[in-house]
PDB file of N, CA and C in Angstrom:
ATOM      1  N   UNK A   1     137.202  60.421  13.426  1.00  0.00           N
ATOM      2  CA  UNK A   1     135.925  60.907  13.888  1.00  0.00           C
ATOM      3  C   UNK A   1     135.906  62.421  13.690  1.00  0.00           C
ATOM      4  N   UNK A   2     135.119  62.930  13.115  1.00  0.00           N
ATOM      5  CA  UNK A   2     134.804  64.513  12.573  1.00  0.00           C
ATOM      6  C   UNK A   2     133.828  64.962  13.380  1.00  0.00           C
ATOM      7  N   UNK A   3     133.882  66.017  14.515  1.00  0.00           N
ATOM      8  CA  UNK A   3     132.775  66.141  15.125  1.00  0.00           C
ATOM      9  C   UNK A   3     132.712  67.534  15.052  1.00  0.00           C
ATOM     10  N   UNK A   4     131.382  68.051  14.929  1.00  0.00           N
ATOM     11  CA  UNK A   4     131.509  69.450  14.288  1.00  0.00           C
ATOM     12  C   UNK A   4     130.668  69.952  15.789  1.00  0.00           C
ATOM     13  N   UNK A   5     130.856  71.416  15.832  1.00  0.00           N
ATOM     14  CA  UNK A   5     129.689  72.142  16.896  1.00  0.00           C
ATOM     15  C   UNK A   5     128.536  72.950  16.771  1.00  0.00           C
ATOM     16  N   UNK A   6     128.024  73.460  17.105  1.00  0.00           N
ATOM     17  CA  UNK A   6     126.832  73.752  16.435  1.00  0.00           C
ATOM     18  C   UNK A   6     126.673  74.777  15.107  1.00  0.00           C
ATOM     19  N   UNK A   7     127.879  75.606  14.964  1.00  0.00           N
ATOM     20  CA  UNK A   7     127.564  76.297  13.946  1.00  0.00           C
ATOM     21  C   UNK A   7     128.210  75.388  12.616  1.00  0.00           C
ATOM     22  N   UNK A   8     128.780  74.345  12.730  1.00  0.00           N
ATOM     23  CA  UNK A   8     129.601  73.513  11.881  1.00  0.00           C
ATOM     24  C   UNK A   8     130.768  73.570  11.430  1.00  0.00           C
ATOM     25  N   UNK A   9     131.452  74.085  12.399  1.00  0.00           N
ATOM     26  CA  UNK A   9     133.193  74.049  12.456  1.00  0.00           C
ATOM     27  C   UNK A   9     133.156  73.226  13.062  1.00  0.00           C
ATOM     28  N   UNK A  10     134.651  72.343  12.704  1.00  0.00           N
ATOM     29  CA  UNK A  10     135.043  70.883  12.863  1.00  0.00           C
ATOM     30  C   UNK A  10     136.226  71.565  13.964  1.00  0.00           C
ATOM     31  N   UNK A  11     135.672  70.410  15.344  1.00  0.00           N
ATOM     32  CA  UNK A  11     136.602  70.577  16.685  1.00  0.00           C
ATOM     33  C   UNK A  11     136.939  69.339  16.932  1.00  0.00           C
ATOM     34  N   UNK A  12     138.063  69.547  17.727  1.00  0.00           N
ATOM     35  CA  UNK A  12     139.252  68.400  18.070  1.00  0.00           C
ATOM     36  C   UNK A  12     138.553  67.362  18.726  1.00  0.00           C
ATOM     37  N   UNK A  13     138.137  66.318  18.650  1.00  0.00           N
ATOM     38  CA  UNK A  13     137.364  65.276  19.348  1.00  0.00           C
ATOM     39  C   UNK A  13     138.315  64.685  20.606  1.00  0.00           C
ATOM     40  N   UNK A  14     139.900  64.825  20.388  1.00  0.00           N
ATOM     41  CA  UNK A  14     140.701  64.472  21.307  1.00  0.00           C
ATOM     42  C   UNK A  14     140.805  64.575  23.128  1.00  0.00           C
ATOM     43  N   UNK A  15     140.203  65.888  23.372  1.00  0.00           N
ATOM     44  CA  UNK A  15     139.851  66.650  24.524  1.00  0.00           C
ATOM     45  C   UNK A  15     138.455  66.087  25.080  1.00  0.00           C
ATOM     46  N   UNK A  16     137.731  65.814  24.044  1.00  0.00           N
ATOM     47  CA  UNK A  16     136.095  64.838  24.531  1.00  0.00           C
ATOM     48  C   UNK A  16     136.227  63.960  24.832  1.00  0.00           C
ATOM     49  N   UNK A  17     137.524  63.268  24.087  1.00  0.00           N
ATOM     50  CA  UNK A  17     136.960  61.399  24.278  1.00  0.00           C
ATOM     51  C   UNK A  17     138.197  61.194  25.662  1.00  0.00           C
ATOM     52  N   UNK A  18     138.904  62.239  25.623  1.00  0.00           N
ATOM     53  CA  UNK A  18     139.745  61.568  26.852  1.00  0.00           C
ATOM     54  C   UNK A  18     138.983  62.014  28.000  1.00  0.00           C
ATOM     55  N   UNK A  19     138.050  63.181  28.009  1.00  0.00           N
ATOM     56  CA  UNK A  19     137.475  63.370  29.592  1.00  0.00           C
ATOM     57  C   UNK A  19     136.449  62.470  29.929  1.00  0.00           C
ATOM     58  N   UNK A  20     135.700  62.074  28.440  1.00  0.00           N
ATOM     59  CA  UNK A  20     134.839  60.777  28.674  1.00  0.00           C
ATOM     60  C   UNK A  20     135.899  59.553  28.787  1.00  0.00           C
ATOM     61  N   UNK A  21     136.891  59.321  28.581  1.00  0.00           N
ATOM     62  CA  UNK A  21     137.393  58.442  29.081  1.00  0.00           C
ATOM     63  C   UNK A  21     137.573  58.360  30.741  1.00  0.00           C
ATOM     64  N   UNK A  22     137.882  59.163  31.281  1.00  0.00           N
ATOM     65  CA  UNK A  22     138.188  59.872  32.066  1.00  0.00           C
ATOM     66  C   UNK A  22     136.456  59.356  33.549  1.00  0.00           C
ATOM     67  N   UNK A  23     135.860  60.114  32.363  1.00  0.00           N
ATOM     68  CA  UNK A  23     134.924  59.478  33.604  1.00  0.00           C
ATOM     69  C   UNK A  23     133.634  58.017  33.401  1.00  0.00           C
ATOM     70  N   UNK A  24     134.265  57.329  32.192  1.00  0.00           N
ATOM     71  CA  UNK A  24     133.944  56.214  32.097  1.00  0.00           C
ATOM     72  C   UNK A  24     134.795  55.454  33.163  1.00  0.00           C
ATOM     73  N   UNK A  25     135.796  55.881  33.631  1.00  0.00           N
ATOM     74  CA  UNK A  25     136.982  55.017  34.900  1.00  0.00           C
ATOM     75  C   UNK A  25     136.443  55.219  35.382  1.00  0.00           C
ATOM     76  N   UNK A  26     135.974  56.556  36.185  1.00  0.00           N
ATOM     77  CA  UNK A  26     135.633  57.446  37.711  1.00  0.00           C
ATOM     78  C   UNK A  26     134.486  56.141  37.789  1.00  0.00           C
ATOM     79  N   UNK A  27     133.534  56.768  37.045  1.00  0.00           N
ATOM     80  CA  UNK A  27     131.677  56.096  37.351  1.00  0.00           C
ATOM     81  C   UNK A  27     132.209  54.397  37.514  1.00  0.00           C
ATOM     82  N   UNK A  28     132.415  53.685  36.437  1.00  0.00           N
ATOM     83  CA  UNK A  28     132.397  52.317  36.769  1.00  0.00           C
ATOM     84  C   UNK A  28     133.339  51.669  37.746  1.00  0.00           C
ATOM     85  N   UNK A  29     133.932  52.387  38.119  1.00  0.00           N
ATOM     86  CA  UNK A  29     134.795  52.083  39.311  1.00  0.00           C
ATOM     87  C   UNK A  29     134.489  52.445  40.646  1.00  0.00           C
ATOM     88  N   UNK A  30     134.707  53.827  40.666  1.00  0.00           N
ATOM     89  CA  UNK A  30     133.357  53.514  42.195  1.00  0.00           C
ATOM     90  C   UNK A  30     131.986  53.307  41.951  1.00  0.00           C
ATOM     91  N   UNK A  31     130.776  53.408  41.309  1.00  0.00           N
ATOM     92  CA  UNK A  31     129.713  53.749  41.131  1.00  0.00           C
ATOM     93  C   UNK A  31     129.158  52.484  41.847  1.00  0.00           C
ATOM     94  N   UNK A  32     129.347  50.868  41.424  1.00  0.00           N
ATOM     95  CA  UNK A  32     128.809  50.319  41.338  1.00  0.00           C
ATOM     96  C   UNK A  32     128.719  49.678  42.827  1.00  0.00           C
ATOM     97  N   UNK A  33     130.294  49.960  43.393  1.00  0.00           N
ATOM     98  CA  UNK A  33     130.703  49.477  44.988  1.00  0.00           C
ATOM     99  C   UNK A  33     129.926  50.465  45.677  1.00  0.00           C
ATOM    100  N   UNK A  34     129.939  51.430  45.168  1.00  0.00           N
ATOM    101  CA  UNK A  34     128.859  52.549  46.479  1.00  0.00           C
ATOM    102  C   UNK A  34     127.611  52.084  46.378  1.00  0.00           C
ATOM    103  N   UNK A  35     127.029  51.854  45.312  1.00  0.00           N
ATOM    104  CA  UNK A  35     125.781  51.313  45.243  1.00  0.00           C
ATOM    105  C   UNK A  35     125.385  49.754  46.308  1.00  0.00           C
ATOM    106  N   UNK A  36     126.403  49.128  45.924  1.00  0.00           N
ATOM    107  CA  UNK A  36     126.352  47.848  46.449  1.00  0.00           C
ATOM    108  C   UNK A  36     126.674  48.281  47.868  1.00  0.00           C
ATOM    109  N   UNK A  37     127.369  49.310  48.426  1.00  0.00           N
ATOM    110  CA  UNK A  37     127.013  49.625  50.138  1.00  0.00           C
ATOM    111  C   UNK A  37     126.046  50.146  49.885  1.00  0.00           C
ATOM    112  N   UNK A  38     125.299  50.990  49.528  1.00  0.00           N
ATOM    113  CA  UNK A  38     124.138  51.492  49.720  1.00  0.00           C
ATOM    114  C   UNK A  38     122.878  50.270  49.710  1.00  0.00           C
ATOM    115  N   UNK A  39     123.511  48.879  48.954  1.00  0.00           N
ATOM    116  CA  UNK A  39     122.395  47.702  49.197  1.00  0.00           C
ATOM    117  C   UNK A  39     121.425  47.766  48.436  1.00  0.00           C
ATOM    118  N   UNK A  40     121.791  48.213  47.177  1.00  0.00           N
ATOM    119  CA  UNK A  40     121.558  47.425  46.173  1.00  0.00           C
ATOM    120  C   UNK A  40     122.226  46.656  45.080  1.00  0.00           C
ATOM    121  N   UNK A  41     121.604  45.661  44.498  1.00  0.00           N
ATOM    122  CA  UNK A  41     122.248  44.368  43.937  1.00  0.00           C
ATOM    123  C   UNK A  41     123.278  45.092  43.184  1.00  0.00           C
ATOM    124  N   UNK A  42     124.586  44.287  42.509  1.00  0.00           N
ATOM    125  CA  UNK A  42     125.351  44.699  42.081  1.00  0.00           C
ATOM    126  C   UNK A  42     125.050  44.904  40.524  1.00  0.00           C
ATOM    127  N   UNK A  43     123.731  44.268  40.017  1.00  0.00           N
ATOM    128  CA  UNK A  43     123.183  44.648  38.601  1.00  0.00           C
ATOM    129  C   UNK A  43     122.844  45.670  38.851  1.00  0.00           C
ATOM    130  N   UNK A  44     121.693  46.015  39.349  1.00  0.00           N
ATOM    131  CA  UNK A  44     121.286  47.727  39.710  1.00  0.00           C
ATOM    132  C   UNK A  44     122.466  48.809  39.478  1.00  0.00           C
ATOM    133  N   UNK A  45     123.395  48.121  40.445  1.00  0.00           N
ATOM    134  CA  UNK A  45     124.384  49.249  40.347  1.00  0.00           C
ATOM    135  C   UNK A  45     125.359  49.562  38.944  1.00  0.00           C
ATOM    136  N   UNK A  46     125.177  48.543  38.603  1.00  0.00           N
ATOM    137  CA  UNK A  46     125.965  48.942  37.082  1.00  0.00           C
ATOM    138  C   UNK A  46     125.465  49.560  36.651  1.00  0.00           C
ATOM    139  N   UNK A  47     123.827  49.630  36.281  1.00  0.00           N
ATOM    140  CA  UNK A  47     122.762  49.994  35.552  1.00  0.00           C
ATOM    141  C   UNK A  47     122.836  51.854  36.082  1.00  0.00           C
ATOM    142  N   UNK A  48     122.322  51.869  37.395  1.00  0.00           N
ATOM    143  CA  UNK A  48     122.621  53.194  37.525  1.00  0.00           C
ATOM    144  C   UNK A  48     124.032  53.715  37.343  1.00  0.00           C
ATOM    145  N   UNK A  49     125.079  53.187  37.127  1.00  0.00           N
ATOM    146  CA  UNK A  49     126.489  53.741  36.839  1.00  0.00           C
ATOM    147  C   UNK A  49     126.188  53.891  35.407  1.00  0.00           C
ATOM    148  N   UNK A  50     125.524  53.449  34.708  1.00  0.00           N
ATOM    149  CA  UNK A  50     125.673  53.603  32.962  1.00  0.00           C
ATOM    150  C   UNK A  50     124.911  54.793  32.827  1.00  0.00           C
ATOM    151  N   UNK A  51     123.643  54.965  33.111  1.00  0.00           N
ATOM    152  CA  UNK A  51     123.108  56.193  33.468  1.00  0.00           C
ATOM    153  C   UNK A  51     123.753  57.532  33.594  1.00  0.00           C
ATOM    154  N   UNK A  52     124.546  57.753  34.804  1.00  0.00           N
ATOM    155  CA  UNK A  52     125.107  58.018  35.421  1.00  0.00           C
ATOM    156  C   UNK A  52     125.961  58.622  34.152  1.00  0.00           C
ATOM    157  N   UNK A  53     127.220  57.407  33.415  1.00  0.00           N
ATOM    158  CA  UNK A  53     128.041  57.757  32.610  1.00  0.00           C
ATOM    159  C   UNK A  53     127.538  58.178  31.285  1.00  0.00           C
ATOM    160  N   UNK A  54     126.070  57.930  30.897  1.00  0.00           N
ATOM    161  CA  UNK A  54     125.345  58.330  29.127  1.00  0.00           C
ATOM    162  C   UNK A  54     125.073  59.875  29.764  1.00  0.00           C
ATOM    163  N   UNK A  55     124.700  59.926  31.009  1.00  0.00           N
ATOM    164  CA  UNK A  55     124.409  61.837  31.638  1.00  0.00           C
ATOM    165  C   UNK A  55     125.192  62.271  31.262  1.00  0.00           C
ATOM    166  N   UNK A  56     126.752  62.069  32.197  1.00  0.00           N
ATOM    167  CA  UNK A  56     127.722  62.811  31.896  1.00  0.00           C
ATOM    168  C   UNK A  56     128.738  63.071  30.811  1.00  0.00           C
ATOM    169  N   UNK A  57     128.353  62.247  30.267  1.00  0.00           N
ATOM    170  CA  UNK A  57     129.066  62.344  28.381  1.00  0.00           C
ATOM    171  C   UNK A  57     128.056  62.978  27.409  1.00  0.00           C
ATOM    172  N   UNK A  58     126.950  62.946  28.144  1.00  0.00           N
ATOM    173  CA  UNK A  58     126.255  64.115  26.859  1.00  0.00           C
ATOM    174  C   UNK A  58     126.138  65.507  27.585  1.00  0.00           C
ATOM    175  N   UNK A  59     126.690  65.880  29.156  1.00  0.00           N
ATOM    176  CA  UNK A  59     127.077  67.165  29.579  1.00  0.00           C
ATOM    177  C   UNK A  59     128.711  67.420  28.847  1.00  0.00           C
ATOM    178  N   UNK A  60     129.079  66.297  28.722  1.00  0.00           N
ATOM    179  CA  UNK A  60     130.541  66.707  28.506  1.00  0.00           C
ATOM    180  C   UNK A  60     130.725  67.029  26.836  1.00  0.00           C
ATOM    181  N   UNK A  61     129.857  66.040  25.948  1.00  0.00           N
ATOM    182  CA  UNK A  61     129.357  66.320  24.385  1.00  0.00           C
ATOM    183  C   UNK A  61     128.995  67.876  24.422  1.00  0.00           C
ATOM    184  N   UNK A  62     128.049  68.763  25.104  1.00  0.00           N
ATOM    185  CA  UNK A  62     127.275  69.645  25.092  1.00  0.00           C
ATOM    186  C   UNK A  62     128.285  70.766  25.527  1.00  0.00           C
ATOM    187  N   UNK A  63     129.750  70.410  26.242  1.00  0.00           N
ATOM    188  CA  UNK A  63     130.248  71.479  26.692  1.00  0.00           C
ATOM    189  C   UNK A  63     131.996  71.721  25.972  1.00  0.00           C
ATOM    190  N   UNK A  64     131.671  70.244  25.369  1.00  0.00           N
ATOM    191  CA  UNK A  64     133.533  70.460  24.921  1.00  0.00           C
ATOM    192  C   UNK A  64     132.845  70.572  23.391  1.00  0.00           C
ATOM    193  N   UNK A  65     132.079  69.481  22.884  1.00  0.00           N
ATOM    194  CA  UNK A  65     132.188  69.972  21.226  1.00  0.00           C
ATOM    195  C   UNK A  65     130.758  70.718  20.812  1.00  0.00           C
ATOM    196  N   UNK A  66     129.318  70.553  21.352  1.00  0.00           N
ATOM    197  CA  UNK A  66     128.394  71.310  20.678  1.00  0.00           C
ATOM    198  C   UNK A  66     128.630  72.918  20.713  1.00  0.00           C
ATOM    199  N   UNK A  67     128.852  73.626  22.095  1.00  0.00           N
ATOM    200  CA  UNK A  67     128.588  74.878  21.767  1.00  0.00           C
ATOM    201  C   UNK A  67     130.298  75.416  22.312  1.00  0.00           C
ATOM    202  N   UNK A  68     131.459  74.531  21.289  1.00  0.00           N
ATOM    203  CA  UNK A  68     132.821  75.289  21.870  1.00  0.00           C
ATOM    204  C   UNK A  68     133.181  75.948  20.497  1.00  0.00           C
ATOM    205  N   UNK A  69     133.949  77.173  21.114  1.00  0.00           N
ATOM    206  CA  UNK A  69     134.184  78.130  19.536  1.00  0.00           C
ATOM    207  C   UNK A  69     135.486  78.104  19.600  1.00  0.00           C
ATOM    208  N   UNK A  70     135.623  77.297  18.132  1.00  0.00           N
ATOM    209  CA  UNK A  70     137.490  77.475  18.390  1.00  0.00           C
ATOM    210  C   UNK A  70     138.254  78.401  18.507  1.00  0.00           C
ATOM    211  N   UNK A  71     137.803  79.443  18.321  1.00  0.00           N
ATOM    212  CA  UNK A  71     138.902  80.525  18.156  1.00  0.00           C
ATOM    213  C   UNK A  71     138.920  80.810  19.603  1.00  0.00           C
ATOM    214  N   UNK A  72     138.389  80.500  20.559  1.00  0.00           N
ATOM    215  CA  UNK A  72     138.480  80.782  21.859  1.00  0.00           C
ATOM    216  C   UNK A  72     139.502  80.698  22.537  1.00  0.00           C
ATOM    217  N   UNK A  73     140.342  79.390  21.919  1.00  0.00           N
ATOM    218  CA  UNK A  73     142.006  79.035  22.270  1.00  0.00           C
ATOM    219  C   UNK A  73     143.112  80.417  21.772  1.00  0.00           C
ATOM    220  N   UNK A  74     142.400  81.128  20.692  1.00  0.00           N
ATOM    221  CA  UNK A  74     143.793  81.978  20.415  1.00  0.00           C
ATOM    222  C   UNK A  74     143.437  83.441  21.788  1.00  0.00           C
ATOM    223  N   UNK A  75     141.966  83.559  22.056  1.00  0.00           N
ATOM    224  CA  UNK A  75     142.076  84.750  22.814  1.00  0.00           C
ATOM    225  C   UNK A  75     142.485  84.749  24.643  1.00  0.00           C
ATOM    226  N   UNK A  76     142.414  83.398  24.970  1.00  0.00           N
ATOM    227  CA  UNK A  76     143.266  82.991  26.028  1.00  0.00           C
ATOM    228  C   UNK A  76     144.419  82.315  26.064  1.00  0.00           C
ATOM    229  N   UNK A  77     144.858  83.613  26.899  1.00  0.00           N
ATOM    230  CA  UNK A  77     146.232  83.207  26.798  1.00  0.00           C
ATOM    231  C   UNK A  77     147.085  81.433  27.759  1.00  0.00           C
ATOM    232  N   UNK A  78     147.892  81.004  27.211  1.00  0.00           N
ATOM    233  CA  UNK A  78     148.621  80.166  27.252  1.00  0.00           C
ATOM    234  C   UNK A  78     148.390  79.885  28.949  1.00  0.00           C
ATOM    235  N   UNK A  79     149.335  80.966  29.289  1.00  0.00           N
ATOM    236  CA  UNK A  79     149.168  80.817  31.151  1.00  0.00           C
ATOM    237  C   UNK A  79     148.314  80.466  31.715  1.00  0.00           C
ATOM    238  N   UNK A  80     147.166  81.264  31.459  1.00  0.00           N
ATOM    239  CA  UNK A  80     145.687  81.015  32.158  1.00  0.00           C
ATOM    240  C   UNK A  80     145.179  79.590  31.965  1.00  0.00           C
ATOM    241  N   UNK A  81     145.467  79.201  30.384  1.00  0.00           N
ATOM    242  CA  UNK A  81     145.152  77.785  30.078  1.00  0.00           C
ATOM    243  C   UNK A  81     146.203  76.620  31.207  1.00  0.00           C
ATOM    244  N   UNK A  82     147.218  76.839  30.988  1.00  0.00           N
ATOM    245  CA  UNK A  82     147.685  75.804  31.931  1.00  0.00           C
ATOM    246  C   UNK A  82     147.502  75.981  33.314  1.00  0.00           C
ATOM    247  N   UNK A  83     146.855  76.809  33.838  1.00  0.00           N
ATOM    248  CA  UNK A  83     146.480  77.540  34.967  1.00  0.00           C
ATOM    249  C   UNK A  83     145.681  76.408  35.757  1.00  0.00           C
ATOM    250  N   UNK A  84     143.860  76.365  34.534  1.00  0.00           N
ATOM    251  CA  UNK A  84     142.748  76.089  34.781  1.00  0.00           C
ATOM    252  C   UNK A  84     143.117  74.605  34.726  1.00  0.00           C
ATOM    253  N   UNK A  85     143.734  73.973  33.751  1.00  0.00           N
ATOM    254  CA  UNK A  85     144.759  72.741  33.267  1.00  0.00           C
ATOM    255  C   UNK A  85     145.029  72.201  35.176  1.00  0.00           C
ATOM    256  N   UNK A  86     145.938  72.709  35.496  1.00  0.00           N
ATOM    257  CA  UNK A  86     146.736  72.590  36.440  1.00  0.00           C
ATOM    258  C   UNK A  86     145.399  72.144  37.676  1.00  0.00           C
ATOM    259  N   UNK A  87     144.998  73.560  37.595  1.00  0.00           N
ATOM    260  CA  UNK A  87     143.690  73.211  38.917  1.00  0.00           C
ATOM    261  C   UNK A  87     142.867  72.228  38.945  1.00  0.00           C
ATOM    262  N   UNK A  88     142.638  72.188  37.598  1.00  0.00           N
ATOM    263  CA  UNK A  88     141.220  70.937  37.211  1.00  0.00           C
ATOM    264  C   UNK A  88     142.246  69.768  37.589  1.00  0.00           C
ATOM    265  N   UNK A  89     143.367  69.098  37.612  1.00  0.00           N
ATOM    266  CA  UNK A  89     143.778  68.046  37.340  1.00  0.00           C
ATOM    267  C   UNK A  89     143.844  67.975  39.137  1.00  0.00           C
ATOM    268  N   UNK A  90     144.429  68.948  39.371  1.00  0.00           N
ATOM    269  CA  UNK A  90     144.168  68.689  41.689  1.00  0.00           C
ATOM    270  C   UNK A  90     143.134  68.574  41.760  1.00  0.00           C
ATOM    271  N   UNK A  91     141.985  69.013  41.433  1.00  0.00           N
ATOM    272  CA  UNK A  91     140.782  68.670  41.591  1.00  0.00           C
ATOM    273  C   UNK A  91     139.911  67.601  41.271  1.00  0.00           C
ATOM    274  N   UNK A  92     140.300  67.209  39.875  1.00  0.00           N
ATOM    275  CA  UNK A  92     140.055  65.632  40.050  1.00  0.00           C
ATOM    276  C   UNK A  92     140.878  64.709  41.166  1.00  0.00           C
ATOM    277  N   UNK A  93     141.797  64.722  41.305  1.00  0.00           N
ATOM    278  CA  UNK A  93     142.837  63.698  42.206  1.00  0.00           C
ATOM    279  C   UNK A  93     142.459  63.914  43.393  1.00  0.00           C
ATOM    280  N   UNK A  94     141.758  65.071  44.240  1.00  0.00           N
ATOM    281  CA  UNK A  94     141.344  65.215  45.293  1.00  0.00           C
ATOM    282  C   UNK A  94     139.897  64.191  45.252  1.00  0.00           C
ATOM    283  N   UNK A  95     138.735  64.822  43.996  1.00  0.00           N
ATOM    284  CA  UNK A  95     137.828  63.533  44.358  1.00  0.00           C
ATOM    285  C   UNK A  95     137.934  62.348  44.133  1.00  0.00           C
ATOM    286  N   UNK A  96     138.867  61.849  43.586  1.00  0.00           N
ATOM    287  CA  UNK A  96     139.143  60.642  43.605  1.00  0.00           C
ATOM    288  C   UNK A  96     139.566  59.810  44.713  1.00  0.00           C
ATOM    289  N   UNK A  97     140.549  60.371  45.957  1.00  0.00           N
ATOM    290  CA  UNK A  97     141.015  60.174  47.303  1.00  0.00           C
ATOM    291  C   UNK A  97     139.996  60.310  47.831  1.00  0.00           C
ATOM    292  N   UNK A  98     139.132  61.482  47.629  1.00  0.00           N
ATOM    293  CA  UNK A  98     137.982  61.322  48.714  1.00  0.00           C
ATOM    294  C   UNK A  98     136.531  60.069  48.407  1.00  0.00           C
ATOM    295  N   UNK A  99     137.029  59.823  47.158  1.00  0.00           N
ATOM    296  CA  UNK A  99     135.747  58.991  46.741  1.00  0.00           C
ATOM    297  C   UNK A  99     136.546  57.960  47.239  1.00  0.00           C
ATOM    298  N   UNK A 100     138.119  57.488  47.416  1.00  0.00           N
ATOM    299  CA  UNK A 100     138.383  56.239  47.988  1.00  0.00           C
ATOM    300  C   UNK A 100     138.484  56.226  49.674  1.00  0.00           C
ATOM    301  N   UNK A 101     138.354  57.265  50.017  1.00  0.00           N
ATOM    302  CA  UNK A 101     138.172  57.081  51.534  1.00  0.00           C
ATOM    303  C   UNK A 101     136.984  56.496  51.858  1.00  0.00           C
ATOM    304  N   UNK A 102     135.597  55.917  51.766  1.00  0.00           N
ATOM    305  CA  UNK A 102     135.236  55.317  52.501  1.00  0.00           C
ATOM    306  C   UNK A 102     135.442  53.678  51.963  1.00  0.00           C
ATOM    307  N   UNK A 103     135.854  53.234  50.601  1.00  0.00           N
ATOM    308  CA  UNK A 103     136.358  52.214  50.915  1.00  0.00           C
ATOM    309  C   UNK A 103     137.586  51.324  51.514  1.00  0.00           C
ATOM    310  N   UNK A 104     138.368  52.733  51.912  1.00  0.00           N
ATOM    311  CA  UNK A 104     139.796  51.672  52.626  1.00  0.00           C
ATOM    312  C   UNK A 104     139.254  51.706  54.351  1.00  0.00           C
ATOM    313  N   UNK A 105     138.623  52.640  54.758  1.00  0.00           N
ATOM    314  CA  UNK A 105     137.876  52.711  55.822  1.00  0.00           C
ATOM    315  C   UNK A 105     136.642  51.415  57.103  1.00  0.00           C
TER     316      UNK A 105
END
């Protein structure tokens, strides 16, 4: 898969498809049980979870490959990258615990 950004340099698709992987789990995994407490049918709720997941993969299209400039990786440095790396990954794992607290509850 060749995915270029807006000026038409070709960027790593690897970093896109795993965060959309990423939150193709999140959404269809809780999305559809919150919905279904919230009381509606469990079709609905898929339906708004797909929604939900076509939104956030064309925020995530729009922010990792349309307007990313590669050379951006050589002017930050290494540290800082595993820094933001590091934080973002507690920060998902935190909403994930908190998105499972009201179902073990």
């Amino acid at each position: 898969m060749k995915l270029r950004n807006r000026e038409g340099e070709a960027v790593d698709p690897v970093p896109f498809l795993v965060v959309a992987g990423i939150a193709f789990a999140v959404v269809y995994s809780f999305g559809p049980l919150y919905f279904r407490a919230l009381g509606l049918p469990i079709r609905y709720g898929v339906v708004v979870s797909t929604g939900l997941f076509a939104a956030s993969t064309a925020g995530l299209y729009h922010r990792m490959v349309w307007t990313l400039d590669p050379a951006y990786r050589e002017v930050v440095p290494v540290g800082d990258r595993f820094e933001r790396l590091l934080l973002a990954t507690l920060a998902c794992i935190g909403a994930v615990v908190l998105l499972a607290l009201p179902l073990v509850v």
